[in-house]
Protein backbone atom coordinates (compact mmCIF):
# COMPACT_ATOMS: atom_id res chain seq x y z
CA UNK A 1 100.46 -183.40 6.62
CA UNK A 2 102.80 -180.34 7.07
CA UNK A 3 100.31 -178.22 8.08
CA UNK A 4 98.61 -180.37 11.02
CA UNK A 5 101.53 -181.12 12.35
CA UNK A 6 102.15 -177.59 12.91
CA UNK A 7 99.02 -177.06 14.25
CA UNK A 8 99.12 -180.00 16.74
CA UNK A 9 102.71 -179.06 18.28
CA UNK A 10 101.86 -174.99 18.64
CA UNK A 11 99.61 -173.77 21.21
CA UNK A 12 96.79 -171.97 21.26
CA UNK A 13 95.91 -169.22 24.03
CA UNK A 14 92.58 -167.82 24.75
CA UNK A 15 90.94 -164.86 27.00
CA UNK A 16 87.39 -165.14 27.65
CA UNK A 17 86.22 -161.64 29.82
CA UNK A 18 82.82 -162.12 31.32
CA UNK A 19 79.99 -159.14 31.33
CA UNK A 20 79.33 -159.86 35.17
CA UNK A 21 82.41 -158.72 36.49
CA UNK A 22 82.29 -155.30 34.30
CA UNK A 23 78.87 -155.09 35.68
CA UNK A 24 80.72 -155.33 39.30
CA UNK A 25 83.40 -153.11 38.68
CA UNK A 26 81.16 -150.32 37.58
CA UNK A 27 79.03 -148.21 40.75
CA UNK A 28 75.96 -147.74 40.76
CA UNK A 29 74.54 -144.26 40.47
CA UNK A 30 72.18 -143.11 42.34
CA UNK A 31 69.14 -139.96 42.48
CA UNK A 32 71.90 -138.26 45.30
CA UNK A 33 74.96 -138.83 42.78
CA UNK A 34 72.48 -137.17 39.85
CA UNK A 35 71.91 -134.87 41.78
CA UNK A 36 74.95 -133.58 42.78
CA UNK A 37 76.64 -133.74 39.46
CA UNK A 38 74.07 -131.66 38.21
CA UNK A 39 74.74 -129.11 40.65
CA UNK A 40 78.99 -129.10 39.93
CA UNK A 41 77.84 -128.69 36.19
CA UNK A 42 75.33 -125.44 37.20
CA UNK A 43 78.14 -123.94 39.30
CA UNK A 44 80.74 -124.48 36.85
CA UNK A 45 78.56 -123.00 34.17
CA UNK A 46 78.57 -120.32 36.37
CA UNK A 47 81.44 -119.61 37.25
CA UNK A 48 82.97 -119.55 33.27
CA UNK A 49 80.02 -117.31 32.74
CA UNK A 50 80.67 -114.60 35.42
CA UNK A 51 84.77 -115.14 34.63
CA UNK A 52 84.29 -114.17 31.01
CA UNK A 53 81.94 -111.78 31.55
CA UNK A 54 84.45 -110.16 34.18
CA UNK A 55 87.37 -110.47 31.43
CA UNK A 56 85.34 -108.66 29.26
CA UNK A 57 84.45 -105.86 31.40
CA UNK A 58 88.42 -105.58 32.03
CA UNK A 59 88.63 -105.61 28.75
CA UNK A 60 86.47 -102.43 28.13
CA UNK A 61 87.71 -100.87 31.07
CA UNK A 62 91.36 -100.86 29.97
CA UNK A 63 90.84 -99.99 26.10
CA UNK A 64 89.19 -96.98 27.50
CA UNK A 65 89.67 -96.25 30.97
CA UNK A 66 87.07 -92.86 30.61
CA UNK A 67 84.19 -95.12 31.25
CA UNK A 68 85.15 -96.60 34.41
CA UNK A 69 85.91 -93.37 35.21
CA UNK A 70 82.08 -92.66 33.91
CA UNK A 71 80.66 -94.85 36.37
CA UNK A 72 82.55 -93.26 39.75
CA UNK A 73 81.48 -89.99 38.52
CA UNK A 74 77.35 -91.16 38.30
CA UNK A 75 78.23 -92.98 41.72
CA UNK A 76 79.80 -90.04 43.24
CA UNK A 77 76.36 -87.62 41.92
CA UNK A 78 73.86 -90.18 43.44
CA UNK A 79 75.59 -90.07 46.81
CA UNK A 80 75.53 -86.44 46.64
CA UNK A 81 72.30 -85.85 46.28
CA UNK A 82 70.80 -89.11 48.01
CA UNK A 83 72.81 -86.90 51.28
CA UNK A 84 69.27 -84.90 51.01
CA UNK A 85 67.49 -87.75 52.12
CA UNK A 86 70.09 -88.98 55.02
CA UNK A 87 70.75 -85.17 56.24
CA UNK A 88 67.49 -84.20 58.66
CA UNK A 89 67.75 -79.97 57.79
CA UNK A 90 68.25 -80.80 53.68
CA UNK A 91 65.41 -83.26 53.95
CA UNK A 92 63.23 -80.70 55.67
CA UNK A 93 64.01 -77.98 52.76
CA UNK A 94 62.73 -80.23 49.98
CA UNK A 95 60.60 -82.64 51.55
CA UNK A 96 59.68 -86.37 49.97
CA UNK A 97 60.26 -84.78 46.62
CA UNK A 98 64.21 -85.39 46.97
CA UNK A 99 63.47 -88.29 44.67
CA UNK A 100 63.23 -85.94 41.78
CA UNK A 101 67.13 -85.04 42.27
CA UNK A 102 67.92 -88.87 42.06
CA UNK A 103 65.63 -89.89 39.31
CA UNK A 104 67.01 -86.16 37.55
CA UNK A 105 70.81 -87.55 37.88
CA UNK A 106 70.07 -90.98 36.49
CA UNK A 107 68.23 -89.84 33.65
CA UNK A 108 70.63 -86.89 32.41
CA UNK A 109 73.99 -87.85 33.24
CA UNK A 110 76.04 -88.66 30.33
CA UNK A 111 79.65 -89.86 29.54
CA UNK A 112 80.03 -86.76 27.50
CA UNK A 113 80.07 -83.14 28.83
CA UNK A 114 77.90 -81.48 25.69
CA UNK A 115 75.29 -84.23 26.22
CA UNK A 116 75.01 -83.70 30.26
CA UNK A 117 74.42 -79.81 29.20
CA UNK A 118 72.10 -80.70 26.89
CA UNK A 119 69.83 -82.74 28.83
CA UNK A 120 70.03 -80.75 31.74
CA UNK A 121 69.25 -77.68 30.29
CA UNK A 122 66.15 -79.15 28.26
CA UNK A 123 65.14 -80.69 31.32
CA UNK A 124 65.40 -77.39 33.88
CA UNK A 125 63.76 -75.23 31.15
CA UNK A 126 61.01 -77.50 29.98
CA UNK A 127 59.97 -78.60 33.36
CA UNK A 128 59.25 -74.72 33.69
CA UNK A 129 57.66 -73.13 31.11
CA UNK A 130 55.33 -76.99 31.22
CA UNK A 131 54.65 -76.28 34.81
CA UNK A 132 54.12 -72.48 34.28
CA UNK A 133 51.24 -73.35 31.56
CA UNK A 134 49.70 -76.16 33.45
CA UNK A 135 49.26 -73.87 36.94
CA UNK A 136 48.03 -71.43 34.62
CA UNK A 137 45.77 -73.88 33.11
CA UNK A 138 44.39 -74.79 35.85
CA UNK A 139 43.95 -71.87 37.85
CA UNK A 140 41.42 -70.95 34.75
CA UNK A 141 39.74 -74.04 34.95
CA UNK A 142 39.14 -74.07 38.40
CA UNK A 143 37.50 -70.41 38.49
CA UNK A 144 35.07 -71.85 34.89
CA UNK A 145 33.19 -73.89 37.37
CA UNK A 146 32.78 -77.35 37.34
CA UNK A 147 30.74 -77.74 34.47
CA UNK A 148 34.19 -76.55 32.20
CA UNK A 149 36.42 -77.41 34.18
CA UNK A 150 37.11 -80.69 32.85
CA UNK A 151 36.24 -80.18 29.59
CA UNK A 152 39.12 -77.01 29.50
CA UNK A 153 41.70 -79.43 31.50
CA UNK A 154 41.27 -82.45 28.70
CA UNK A 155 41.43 -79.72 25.95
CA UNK A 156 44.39 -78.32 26.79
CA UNK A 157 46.19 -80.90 27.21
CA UNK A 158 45.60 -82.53 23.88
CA UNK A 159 46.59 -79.27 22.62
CA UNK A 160 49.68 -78.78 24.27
CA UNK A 161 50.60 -82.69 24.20
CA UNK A 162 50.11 -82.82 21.12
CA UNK A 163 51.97 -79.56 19.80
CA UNK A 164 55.02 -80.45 21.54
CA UNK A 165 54.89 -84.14 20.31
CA UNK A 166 54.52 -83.10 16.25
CA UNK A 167 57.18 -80.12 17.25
CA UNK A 168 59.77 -83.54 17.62
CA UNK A 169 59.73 -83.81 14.02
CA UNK A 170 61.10 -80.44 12.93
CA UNK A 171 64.52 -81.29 12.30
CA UNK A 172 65.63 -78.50 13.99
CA UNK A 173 63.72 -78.80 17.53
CA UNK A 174 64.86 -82.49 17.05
CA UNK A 175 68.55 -81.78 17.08
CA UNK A 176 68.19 -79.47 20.06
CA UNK A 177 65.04 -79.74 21.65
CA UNK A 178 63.67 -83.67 21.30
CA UNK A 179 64.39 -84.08 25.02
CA UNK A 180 63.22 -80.88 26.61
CA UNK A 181 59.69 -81.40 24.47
CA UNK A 182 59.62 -84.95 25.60
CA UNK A 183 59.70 -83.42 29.48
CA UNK A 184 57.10 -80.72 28.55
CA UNK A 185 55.06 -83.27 27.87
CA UNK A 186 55.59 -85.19 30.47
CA UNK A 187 55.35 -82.46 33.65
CA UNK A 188 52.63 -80.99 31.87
CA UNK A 189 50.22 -84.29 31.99
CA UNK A 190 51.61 -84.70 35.85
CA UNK A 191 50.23 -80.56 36.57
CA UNK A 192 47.51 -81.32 34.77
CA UNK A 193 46.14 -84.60 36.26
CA UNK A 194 46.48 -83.37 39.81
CA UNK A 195 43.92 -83.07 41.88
CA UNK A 196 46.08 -80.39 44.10
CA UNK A 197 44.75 -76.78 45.54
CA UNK A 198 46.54 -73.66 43.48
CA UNK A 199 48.58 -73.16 46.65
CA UNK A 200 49.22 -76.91 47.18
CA UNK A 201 50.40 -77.11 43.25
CA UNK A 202 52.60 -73.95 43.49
CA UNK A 203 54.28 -74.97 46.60
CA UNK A 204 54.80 -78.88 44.82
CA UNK A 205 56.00 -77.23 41.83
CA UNK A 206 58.35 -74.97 43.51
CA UNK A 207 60.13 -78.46 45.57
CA UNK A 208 60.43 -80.59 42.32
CA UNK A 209 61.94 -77.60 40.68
CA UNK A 210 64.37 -76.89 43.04
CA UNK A 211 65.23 -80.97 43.30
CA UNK A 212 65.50 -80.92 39.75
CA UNK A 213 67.93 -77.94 39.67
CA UNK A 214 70.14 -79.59 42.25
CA UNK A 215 70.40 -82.86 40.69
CA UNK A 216 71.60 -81.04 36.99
CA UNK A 217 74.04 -78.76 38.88
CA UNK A 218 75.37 -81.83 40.67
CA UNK A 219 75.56 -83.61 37.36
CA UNK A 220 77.18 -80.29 35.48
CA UNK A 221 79.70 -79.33 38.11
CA UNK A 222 81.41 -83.26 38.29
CA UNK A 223 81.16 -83.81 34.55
CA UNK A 224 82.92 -80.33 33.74
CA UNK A 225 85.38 -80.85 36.43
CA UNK A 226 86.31 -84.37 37.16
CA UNK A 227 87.83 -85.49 34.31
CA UNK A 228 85.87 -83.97 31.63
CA UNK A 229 84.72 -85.63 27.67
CA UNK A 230 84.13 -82.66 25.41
CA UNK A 231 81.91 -83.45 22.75
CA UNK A 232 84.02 -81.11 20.37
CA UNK A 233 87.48 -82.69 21.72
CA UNK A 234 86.20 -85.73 20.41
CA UNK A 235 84.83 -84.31 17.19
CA UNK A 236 87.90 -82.72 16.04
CA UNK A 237 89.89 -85.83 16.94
CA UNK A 238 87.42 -88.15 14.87
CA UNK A 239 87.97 -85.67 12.01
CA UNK A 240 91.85 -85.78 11.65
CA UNK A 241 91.96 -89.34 12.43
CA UNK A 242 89.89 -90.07 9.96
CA UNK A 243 91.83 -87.87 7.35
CA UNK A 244 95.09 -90.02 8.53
CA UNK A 245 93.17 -92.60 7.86
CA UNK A 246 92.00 -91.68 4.49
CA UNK A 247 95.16 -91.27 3.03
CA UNK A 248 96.60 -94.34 4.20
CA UNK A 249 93.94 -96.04 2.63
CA UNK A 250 94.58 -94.53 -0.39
CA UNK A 251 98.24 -95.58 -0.48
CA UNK A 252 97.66 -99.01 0.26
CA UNK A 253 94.80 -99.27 -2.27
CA UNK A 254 96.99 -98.45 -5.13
CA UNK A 255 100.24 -99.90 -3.86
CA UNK A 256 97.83 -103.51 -3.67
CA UNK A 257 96.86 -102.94 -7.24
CA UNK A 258 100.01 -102.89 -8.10
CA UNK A 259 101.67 -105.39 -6.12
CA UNK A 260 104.31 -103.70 -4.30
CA UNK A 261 103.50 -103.23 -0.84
CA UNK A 262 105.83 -104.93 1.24
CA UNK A 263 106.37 -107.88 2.73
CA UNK A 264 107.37 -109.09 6.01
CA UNK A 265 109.77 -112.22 6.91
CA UNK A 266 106.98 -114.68 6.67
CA UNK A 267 105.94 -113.60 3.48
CA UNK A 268 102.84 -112.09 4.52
CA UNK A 269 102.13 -108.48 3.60
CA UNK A 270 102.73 -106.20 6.37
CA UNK A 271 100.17 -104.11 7.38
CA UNK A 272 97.89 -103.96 4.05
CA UNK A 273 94.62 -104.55 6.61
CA UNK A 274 95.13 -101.77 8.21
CA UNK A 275 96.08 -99.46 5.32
CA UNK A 276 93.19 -100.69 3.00
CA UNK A 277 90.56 -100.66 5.48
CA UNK A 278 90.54 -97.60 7.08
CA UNK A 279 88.56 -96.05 4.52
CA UNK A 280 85.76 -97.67 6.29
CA UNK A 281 86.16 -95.45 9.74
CA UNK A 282 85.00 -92.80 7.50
CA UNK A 283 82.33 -94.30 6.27
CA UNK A 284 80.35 -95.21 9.59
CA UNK A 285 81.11 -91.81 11.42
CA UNK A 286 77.90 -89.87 9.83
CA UNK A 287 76.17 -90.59 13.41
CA UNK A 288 78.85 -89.69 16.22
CA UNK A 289 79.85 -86.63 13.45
CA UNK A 290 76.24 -85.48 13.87
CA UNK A 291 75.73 -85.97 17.53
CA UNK A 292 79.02 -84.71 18.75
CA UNK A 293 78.79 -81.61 16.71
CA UNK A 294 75.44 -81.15 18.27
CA UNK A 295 76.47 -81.49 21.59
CA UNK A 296 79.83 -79.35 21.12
CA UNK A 297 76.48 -76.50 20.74
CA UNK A 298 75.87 -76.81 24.33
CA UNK A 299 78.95 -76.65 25.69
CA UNK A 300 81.59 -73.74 27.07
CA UNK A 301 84.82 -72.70 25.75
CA UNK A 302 87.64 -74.72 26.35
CA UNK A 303 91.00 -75.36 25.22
CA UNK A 304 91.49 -73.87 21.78
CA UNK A 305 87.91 -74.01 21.08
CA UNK A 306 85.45 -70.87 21.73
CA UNK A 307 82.30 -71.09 22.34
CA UNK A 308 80.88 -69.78 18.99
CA UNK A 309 83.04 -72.35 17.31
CA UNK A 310 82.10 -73.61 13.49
CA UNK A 311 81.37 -77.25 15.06
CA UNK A 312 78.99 -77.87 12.01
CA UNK A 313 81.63 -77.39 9.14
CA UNK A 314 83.40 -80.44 10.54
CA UNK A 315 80.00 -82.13 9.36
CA UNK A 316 80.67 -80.82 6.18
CA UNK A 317 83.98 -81.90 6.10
CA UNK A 318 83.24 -85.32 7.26
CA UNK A 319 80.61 -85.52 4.47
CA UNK A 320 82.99 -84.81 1.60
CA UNK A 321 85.65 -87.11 3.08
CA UNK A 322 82.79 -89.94 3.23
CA UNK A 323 82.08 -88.67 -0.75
CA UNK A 324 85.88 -89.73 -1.18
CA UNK A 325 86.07 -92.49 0.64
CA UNK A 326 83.22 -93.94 -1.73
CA UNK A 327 85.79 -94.09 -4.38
CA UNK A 328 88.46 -95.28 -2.63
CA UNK A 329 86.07 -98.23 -1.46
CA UNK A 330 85.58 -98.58 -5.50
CA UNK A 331 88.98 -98.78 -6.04
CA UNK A 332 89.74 -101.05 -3.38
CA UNK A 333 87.06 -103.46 -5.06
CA UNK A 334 89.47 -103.45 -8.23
CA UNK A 335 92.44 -105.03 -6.22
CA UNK A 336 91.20 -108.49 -6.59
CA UNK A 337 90.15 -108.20 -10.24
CA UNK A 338 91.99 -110.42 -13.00
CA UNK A 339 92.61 -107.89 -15.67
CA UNK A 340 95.21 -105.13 -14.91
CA UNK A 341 96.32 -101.65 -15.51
CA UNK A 342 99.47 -101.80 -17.60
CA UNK A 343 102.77 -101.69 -15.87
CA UNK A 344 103.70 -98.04 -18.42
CA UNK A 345 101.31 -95.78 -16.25
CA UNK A 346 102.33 -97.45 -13.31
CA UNK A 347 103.96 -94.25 -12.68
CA UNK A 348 101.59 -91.98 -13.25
CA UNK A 349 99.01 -93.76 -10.85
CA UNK A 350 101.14 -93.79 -8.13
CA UNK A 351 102.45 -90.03 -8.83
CA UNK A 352 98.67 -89.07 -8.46
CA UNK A 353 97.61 -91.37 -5.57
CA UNK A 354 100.98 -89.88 -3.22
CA UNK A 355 99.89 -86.13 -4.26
CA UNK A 356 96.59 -86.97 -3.45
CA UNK A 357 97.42 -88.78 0.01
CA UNK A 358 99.79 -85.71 0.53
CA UNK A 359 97.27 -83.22 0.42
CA UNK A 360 95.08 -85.50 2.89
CA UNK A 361 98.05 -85.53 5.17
CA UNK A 362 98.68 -81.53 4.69
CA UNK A 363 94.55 -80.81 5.73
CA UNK A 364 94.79 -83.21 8.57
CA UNK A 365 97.65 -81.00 9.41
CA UNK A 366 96.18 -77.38 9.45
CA UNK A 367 93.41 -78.88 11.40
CA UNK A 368 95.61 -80.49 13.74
CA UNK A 369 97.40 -77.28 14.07
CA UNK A 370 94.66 -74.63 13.80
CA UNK A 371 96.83 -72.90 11.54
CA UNK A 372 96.37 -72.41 7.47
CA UNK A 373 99.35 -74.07 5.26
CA UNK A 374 101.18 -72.47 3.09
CA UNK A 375 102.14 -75.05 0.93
CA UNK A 376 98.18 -76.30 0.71
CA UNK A 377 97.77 -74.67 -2.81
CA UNK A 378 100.96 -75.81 -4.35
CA UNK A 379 99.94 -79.58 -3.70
CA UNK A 380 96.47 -79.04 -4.93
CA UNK A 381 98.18 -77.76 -7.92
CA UNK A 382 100.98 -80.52 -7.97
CA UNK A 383 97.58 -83.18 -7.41
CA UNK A 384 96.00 -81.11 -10.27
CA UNK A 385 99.07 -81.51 -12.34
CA UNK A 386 99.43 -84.91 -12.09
CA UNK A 387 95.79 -85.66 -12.95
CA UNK A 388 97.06 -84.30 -16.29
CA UNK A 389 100.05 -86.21 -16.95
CA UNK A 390 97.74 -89.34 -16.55
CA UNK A 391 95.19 -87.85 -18.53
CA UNK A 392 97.65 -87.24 -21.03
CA UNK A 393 99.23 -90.87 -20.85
CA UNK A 394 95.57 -92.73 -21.48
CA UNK A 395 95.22 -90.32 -25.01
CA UNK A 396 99.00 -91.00 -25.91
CA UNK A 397 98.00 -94.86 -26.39
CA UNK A 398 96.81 -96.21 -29.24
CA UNK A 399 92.90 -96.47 -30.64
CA UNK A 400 91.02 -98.95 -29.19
CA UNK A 401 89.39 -100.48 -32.26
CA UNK A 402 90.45 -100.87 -35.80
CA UNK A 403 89.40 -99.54 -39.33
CA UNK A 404 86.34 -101.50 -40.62
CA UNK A 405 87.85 -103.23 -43.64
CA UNK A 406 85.78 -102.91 -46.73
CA UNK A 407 83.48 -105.74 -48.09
CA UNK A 408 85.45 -108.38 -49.91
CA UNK A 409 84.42 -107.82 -54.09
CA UNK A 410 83.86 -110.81 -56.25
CA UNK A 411 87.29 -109.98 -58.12
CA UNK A 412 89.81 -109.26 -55.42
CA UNK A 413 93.39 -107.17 -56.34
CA UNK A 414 95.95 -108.47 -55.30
CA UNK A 415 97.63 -106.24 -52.66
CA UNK A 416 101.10 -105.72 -52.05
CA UNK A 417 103.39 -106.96 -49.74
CA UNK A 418 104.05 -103.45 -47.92
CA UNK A 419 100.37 -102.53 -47.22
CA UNK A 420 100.14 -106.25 -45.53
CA UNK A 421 102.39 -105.47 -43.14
CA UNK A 422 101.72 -102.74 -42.30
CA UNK A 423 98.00 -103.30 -41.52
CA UNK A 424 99.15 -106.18 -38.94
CA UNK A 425 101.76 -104.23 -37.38
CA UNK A 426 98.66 -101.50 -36.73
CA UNK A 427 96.51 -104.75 -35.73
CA UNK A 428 99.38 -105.79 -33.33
CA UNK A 429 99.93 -102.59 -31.36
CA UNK A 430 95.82 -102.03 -30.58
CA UNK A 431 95.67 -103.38 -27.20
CA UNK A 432 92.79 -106.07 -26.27
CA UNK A 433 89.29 -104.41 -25.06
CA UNK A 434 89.23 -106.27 -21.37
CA UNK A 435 93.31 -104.83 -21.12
CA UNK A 436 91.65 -101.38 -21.83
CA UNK A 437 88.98 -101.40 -19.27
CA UNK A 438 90.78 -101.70 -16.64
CA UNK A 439 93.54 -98.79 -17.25
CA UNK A 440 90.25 -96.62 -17.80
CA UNK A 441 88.54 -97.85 -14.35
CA UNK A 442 91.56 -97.01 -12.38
CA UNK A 443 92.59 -93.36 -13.87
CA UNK A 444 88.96 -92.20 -14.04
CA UNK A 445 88.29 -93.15 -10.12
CA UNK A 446 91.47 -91.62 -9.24
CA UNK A 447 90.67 -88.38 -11.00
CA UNK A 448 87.24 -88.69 -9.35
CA UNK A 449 89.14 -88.78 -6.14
CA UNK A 450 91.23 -86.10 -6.72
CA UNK A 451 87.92 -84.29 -8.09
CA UNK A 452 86.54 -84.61 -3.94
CA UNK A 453 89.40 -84.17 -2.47
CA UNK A 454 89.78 -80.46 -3.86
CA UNK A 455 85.87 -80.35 -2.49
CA UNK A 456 87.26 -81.33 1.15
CA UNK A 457 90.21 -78.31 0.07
CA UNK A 458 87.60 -75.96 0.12
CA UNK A 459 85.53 -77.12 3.35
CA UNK A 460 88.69 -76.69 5.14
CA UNK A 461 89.56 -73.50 3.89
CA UNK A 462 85.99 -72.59 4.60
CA UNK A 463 86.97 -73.75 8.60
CA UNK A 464 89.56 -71.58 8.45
CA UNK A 465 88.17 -68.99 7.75
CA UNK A 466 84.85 -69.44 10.33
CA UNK A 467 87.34 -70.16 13.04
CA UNK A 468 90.11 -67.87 12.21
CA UNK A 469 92.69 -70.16 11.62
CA UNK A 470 96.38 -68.13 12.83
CA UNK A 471 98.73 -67.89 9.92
CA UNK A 472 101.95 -69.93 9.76
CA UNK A 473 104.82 -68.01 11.30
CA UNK A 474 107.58 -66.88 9.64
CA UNK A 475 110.05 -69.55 10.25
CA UNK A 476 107.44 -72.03 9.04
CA UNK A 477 107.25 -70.22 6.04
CA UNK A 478 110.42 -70.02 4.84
CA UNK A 479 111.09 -74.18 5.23
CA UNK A 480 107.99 -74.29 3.06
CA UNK A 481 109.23 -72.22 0.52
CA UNK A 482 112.55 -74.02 0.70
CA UNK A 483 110.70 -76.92 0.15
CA UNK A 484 108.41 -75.80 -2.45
CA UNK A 485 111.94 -74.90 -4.45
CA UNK A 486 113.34 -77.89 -3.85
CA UNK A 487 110.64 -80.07 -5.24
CA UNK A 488 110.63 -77.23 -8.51
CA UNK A 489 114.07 -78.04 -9.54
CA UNK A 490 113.42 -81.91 -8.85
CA UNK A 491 110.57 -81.66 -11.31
CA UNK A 492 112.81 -79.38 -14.17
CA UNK A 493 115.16 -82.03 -13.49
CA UNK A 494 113.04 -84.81 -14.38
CA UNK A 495 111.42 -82.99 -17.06
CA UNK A 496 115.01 -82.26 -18.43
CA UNK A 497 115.84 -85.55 -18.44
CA UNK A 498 112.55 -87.26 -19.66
CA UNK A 499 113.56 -85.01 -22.89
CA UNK A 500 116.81 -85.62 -23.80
């Protein structure tokens, strides 16, 4: 009875919402409404597009501000030359064919001074000798008759087209001359195909020339001049910063193995990115090595470089850094592996890895300087030197695997209680085969490193010679010396102590 009472004396509330008056509240929408909301969405879509599309162009504009600068300088050239068309007496000196000199600075300006040269020379010379051949061509087609006279124009030019087109292969014309064939091919069809008079053609040859020559000048004089790219500025700068590079890496590979780089406030380590991963700069400049030492061919002297300067041994060198960077990408594979080196060559390894980076350092340094070290062969020797001492370490331990004991006979002696003891105390101090592999892994790629880095030793000393590197002065000199002396009596020091 409890219970209804309770439920008779209480009261009960209740909300009852009906669907018509949601169905009021809500508007109706109609095609115009549509309509317009899908026009805000299109324009807002819009607009986010062309804002991050601006952000990134600011972006690239203020990491490097040479390529807006780039696009003034092609801006300024077209105006230039477009003046031929505006100004009456320059229009009358080269005619309608003024469009050459526009269509000549689109197509061979470049951001780089070495590659403007390039293309405009290419392009001057094999517009002329291609237009020389084809006048030639057919001035001695005409004067066959008409009978050969097509027959010697469609020879000729599947000759010549297709001389200059297998001539893009050679390695060498490729390098040098891809361009300027790709033009002779291209001016000679136009000669060829023309249905001009031999006065007609020399006079239309003569304009497009001269356009043509305008338009490269204007293209050489404001990339030379106006803030100027030099393909072998940029070389030599993409060679030392890679060395930097490749001794950091080096470092921070072999500091990671061994777990002591250090570590910032959060607990993170500080830095190790950047140190382990800049072997891979060196691995992906093969193609702007190749190309900028190509262009560096075309272009003048300037600053400390002449203009017979060995731009091809920095491909060398780049090549044998790449060769070491290989092995410091091995190494840096290692890092993550389970089984480690032993903490008693610790020392060694990280003797051999800082004489190694040093030497790194002390090349990126004559090349920075343009003058030849004289402390470069006491490193390599130090480097050499240490290579030993680890060498020496990895034969000190002991054997890897045991003696085979002898097949068990049907009457064992008893042995004694000595011999037992001594055969697991020799049982004890063998280390385990997967502790082994590891301690061999690291030395031998660090001697393998130290192998190519003498190899990059000798391509710079090879530079040095091609370019005639100045000797150190005499103050230099002496602080070397006072150095090398130093770092002698720290090492009898050591060795001293390490005795007694």
């Amino acid at each position: 009875m409890a219970p209804e009472k309770e439920a008779a004396s209480g009261w009960e509330w209740r909300i009852r919402v009906s669907d018509v008056s949601s169905k009021v509240l809500s508007p109706k929408e109609g095609p115009i409404t549509k309509v317009l909301l899908v026009l805000k969405a299109l324009i807002i879509g819009i607009v986010m597009k062309l804002s991050n599309f601006l952000k990134k162009a600011w972006d690239v504009a203020s990491n490097d501000p040479r390529k807006a600068v780039h696009g003034m300088k092609v801006g300024l050239a077209l105006t230039a030359v477009s003046l031929f068309y505006y100004i009456r007496p320059l229009y009358d000196g080269v005619g309608g064919n003024a469009m050459w000199g526009v269509m000549t600075v689109v197509v061979v300006f470049e951001n780089i001074v070495g590659a403007t040269l390039y293309k405009c020379l290419n392009r001057i010379s094999a517009t002329f000798i291609a237009g020389s051949i084809a006048v030639g061509v057919h001035f001695a087609a005409k004067q066959s008759g008409e009978i050969y006279e097509h027959i010697i124009m469609g020879l000729s030019m599947f000759i010549f087209a297709s001389a200059a087109t297998f001539s893009r292969f050679i390695p060498s014309v490729k390098s040098r001359f891809d361009y300027g064939a790709m033009t002779f091919v291209l001016t000679f069809s136009l000669v060829s195909i023309s249905d001009y008079r031999i006065d007609e053609l020399f006079h239309l040859a003569q304009q497009r020339l001269s356009t043509i020559i305008i338009g490269t000048s204007l293209c050489i004089f404001i990339s030379m001049f106006i803030c100027p790219i030099w393909a072998g500025q940029e070389l030599y700068s993409t060679i030392t910063r890679n060395m930097d590079k490749l001794a950091s890496s080096l470092d921070g590979c072999v500091a990671e193995y061994f777990s002591i780089s250090e570590e910032d406030s959060t607990g993170g380590k500080k830095g190790s990115d950047k140190n382990l991963l800049g072997y891979k700069c060196v691995l992906s400049s093969k193609a702007s090595e190749e190309s900028m030492a190509n262009f560096a061919r075309w272009e003048p002297a300037h600053g400390r470089f002449n203009f017979r300067h060995p731009w091809q041994q920095y491909v060398k060198i780049g090549a044998e850094m790449r060769s070491c960077a290989y092995c410091i990408e091995a190494l840096n594979g290692c890092i993550n592996s389970e089984n480690k080196a032993p903490d008693n060559l610790k020392k060694s390894d990280l003797e051999l890895s800082s004489n190694s980076s040093g030497v790194i350092k002390e090349l990126a340094s004559i090349i920075k300087t343009m003058k030849r070290s004289s402390s470069i062969d006491f490193l390599v020797e130090q480097m050499n030197s240490a290579v030993q001492d680890l060498q020496n370490d990895i034969q000190s331990l002991p054997s890897l695997f045991t003696p085979q004991p002898l097949p068990e006979s049907k009457n064992p002696q008893p042995q004694d209680k000595k011999s037992t003891e001594d055969n697991s105390t020799e049982a004890a101090s063998v280390p385990p085969l997967m502790e082994v592999i590891p301690l061999v892994t690291l030395a031998s790629l660090l001697t393998e490193i130290a192998v190519r880095i003498e190899r990059i030793v000798s391509a710079v000393e090879e530079l040095a010679d091609l370019a005639q590197f100045q000797p150190v002065t005499d103050e230099k000199m002496e602080e070397d010396n006072k150095i090398v002396k130093d770092q002698h009596k720290e090492d009898e020091t050591m060795s001293n102590l390490q005795r007694v």
